[in-house]
PDB file of N, CA and C in Angstrom:
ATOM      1  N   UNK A   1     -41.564 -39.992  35.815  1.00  0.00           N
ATOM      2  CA  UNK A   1     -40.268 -40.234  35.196  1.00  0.00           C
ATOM      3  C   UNK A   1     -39.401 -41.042  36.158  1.00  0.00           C
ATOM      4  N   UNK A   2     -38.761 -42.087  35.468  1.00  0.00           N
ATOM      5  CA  UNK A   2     -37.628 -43.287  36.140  1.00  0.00           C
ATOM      6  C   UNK A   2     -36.480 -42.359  36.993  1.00  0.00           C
ATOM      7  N   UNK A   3     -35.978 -41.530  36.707  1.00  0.00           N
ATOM      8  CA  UNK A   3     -34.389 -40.926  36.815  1.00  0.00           C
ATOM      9  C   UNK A   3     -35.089 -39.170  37.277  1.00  0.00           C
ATOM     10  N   UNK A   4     -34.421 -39.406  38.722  1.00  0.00           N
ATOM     11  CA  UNK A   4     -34.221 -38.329  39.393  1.00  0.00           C
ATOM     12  C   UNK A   4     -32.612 -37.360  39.582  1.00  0.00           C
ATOM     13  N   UNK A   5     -31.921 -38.243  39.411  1.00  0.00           N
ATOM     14  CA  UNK A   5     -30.224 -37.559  39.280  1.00  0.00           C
ATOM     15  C   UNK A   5     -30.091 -37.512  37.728  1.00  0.00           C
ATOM     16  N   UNK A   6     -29.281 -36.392  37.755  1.00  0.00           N
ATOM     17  CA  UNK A   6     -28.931 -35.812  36.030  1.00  0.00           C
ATOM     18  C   UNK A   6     -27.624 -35.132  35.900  1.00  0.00           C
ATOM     19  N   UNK A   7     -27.201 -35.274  35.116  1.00  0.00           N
ATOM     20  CA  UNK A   7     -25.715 -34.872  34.874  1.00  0.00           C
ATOM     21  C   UNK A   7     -25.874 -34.190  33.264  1.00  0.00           C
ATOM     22  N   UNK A   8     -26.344 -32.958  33.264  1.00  0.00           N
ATOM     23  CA  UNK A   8     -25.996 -32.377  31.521  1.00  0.00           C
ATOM     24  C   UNK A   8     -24.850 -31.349  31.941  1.00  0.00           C
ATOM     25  N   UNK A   9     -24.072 -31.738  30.163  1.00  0.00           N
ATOM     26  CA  UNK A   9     -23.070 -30.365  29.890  1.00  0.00           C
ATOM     27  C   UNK A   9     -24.063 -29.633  29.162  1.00  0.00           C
ATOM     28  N   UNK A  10     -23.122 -28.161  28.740  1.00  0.00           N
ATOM     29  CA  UNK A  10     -23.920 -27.290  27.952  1.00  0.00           C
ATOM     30  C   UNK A  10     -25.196 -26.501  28.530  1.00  0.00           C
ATOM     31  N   UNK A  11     -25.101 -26.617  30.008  1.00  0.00           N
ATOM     32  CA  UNK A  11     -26.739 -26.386  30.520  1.00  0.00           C
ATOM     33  C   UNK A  11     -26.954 -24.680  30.523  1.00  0.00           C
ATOM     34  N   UNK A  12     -26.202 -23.734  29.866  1.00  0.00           N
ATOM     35  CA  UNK A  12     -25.746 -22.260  29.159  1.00  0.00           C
ATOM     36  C   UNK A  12     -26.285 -22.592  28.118  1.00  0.00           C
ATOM     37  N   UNK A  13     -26.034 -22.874  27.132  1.00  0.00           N
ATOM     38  CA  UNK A  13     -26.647 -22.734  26.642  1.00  0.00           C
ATOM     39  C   UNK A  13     -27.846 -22.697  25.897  1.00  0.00           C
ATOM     40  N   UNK A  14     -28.147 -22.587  24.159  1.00  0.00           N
ATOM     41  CA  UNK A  14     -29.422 -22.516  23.437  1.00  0.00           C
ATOM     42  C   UNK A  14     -30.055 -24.040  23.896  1.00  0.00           C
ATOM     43  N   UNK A  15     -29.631 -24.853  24.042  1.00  0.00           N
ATOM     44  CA  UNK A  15     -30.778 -26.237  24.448  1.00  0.00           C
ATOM     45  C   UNK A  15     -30.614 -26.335  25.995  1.00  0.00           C
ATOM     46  N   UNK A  16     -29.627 -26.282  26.528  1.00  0.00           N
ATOM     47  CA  UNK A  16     -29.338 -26.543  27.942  1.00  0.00           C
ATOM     48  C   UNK A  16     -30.462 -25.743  28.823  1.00  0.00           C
ATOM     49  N   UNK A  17     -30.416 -24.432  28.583  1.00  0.00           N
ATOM     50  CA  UNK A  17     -31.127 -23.931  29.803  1.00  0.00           C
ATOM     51  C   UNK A  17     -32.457 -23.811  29.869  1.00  0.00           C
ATOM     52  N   UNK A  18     -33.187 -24.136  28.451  1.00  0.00           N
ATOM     53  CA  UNK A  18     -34.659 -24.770  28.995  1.00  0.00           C
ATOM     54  C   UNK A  18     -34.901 -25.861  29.664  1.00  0.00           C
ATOM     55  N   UNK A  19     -33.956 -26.754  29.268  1.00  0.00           N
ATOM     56  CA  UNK A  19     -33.839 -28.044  29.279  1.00  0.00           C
ATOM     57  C   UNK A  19     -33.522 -28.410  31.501  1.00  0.00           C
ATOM     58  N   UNK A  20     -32.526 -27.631  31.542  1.00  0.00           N
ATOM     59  CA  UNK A  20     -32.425 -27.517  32.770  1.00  0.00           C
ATOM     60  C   UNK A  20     -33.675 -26.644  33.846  1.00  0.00           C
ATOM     61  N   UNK A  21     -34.015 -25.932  32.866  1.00  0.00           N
ATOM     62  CA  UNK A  21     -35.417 -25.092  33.869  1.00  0.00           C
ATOM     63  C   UNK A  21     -36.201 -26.317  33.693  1.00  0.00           C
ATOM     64  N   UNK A  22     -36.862 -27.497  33.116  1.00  0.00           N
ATOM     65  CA  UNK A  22     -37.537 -27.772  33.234  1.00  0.00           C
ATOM     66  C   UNK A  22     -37.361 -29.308  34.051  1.00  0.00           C
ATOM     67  N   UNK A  23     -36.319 -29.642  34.018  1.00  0.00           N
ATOM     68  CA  UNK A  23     -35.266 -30.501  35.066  1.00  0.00           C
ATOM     69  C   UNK A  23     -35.319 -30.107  36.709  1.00  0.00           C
ATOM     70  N   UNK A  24     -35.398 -29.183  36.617  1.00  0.00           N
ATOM     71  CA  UNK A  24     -35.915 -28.017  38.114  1.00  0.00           C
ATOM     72  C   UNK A  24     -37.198 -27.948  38.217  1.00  0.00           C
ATOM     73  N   UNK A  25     -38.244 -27.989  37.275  1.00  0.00           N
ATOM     74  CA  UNK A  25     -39.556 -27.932  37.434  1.00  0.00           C
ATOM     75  C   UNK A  25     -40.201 -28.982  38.250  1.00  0.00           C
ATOM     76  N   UNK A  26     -39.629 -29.729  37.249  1.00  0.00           N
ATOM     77  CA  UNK A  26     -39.778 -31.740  37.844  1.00  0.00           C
ATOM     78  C   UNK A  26     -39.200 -32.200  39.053  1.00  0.00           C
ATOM     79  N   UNK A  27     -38.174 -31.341  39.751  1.00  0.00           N
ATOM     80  CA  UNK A  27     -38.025 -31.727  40.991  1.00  0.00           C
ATOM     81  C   UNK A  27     -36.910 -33.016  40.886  1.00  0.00           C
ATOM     82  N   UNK A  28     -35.877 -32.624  40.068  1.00  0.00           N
ATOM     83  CA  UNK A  28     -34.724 -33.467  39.380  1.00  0.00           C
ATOM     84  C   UNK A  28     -33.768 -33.098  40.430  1.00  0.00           C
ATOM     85  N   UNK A  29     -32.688 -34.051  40.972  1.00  0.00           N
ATOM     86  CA  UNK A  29     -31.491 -33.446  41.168  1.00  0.00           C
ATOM     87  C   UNK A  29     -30.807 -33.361  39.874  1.00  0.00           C
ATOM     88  N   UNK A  30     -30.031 -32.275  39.930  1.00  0.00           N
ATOM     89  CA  UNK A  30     -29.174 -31.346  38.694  1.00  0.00           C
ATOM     90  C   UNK A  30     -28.533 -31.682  38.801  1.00  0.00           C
ATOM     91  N   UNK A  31     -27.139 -32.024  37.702  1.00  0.00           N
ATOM     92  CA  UNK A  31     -25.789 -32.019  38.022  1.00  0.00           C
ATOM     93  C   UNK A  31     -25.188 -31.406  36.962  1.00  0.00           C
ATOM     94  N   UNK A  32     -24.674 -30.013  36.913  1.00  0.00           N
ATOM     95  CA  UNK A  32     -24.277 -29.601  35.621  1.00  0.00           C
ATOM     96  C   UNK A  32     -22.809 -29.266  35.352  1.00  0.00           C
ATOM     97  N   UNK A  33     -21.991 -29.387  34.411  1.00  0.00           N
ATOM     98  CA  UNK A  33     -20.868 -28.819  34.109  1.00  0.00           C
ATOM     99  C   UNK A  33     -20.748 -27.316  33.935  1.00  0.00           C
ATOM    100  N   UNK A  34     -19.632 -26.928  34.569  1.00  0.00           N
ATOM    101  CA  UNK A  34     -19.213 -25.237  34.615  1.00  0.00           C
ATOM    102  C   UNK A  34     -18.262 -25.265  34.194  1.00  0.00           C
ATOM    103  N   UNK A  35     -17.215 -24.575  32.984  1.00  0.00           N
ATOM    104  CA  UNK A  35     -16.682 -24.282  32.873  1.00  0.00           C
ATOM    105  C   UNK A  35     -15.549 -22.764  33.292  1.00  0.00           C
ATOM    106  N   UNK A  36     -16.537 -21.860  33.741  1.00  0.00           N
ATOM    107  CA  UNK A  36     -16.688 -20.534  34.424  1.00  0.00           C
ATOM    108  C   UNK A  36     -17.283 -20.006  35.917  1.00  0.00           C
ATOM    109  N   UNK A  37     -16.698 -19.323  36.496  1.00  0.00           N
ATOM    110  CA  UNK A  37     -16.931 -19.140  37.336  1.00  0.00           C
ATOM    111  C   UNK A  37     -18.315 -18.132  37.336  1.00  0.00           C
ATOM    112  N   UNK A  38     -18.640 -17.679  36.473  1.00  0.00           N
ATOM    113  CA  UNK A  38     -19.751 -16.878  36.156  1.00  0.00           C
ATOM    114  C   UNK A  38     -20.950 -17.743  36.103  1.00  0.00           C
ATOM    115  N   UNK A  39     -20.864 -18.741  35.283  1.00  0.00           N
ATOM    116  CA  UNK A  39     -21.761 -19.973  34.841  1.00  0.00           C
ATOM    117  C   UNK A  39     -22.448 -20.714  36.081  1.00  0.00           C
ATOM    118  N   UNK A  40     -20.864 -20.882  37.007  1.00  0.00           N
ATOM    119  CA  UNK A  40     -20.886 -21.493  38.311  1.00  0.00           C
ATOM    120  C   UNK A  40     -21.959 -21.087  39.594  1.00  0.00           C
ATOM    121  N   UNK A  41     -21.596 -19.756  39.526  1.00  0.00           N
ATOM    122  CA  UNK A  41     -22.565 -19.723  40.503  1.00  0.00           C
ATOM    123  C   UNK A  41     -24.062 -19.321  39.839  1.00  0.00           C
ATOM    124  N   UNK A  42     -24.254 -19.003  38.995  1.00  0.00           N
ATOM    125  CA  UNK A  42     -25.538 -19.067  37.948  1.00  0.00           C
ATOM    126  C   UNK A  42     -26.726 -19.964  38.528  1.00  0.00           C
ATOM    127  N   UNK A  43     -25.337 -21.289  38.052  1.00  0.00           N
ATOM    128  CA  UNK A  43     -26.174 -22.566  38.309  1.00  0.00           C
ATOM    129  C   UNK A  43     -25.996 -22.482  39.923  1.00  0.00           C
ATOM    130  N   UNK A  44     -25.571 -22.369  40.618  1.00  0.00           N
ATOM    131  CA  UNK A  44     -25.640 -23.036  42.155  1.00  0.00           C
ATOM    132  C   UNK A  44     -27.073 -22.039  42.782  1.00  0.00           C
ATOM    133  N   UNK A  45     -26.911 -20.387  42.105  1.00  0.00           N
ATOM    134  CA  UNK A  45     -28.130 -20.351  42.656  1.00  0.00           C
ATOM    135  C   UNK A  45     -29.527 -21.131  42.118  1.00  0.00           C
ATOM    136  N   UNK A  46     -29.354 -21.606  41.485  1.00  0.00           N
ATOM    137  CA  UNK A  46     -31.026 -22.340  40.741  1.00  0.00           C
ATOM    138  C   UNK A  46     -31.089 -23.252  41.459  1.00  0.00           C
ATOM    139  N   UNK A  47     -29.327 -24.062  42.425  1.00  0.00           N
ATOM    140  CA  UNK A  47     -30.101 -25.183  42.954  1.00  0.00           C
ATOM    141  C   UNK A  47     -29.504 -26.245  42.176  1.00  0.00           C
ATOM    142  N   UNK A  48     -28.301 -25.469  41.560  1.00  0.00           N
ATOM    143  CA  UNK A  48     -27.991 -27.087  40.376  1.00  0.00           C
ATOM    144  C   UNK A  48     -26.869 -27.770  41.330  1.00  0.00           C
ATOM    145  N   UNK A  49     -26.313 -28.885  41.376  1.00  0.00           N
ATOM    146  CA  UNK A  49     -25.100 -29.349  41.814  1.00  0.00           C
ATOM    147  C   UNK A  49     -23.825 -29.010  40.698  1.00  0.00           C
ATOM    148  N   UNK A  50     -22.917 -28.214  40.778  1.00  0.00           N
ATOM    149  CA  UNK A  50     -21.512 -27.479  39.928  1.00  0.00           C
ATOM    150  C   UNK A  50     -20.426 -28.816  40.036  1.00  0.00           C
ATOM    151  N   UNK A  51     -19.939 -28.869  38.570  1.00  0.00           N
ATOM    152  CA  UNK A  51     -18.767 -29.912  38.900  1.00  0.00           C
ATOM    153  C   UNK A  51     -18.529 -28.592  37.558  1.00  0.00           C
ATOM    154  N   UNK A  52     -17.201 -28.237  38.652  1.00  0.00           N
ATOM    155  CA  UNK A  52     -16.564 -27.109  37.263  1.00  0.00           C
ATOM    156  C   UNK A  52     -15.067 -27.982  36.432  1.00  0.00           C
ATOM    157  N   UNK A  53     -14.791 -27.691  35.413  1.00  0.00           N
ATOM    158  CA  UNK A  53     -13.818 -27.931  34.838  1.00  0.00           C
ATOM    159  C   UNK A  53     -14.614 -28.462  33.449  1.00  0.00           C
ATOM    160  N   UNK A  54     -13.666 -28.968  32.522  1.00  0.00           N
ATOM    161  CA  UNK A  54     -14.220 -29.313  30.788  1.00  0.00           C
ATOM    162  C   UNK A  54     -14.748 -30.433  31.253  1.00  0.00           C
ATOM    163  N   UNK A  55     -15.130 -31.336  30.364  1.00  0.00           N
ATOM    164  CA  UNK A  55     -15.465 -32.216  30.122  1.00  0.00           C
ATOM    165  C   UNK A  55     -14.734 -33.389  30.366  1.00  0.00           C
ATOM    166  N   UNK A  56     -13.326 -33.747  29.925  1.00  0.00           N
ATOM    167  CA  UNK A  56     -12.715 -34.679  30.348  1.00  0.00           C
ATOM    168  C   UNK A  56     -12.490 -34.292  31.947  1.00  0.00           C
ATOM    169  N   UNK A  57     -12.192 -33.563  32.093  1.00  0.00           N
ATOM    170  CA  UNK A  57     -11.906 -33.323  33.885  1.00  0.00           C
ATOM    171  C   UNK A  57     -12.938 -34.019  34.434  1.00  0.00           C
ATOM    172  N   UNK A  58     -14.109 -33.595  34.007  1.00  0.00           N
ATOM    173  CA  UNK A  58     -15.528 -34.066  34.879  1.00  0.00           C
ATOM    174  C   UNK A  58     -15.625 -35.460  34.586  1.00  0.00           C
ATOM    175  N   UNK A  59     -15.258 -36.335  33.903  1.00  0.00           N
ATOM    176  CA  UNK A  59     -15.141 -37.488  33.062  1.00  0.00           C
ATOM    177  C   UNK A  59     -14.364 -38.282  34.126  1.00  0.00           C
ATOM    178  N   UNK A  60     -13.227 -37.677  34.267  1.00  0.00           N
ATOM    179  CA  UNK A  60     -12.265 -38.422  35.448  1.00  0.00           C
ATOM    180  C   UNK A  60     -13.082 -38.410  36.995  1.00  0.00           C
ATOM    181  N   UNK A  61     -13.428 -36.999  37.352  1.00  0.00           N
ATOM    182  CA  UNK A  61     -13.903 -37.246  38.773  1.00  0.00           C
ATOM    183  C   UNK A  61     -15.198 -37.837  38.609  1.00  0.00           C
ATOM    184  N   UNK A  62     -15.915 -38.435  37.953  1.00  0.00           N
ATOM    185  CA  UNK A  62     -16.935 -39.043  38.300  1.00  0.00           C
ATOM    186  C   UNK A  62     -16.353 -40.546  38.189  1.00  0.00           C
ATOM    187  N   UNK A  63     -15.827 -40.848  37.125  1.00  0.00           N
ATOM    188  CA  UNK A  63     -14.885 -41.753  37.331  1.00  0.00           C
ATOM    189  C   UNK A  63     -14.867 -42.395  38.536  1.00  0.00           C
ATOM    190  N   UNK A  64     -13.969 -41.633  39.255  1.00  0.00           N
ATOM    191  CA  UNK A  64     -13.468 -41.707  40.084  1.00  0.00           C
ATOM    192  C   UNK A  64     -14.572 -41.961  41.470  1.00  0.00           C
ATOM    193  N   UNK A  65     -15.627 -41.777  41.024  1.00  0.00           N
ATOM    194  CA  UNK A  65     -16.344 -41.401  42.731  1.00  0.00           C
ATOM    195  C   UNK A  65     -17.700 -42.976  42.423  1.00  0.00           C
ATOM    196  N   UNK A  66     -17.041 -43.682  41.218  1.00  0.00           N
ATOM    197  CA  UNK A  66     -18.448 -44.710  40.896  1.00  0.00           C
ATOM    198  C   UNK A  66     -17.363 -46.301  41.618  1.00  0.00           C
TER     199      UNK A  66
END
């Protein structure tokens, strides 16, 4: 596969978190949205990279960092 960096929302839920176990299988860097602090560290232990806040928030700081 072309693309080693990944950025999904939704990675909680019903499609996200197979989708992300198998993103981890492959040896992907993760990049997932958190809305929760529960969610948050969820994902940080699997190894994901956390950009917490909605969607537009995360929208701006990536924005911001290209």
């Amino acid at each position: 596969m072309k693309y080693k960096n990944i950025f999904i929302t939704g990675s909680t839920g019903v499609v996200g978190k197979p989708l992300l176990k198998k993103l981890i299988e492959n040896n992907h860097e993760v990049y997932a949205l958190s809305r929760s602090e529960e969610s948050k560290k969820d994902l940080e232990s699997q190894g994901v990279s956390v950009i917490s806040g909605d969607i537009l928030t995360s929208i701006l700081l990536i924005n911001s960092k290209i």
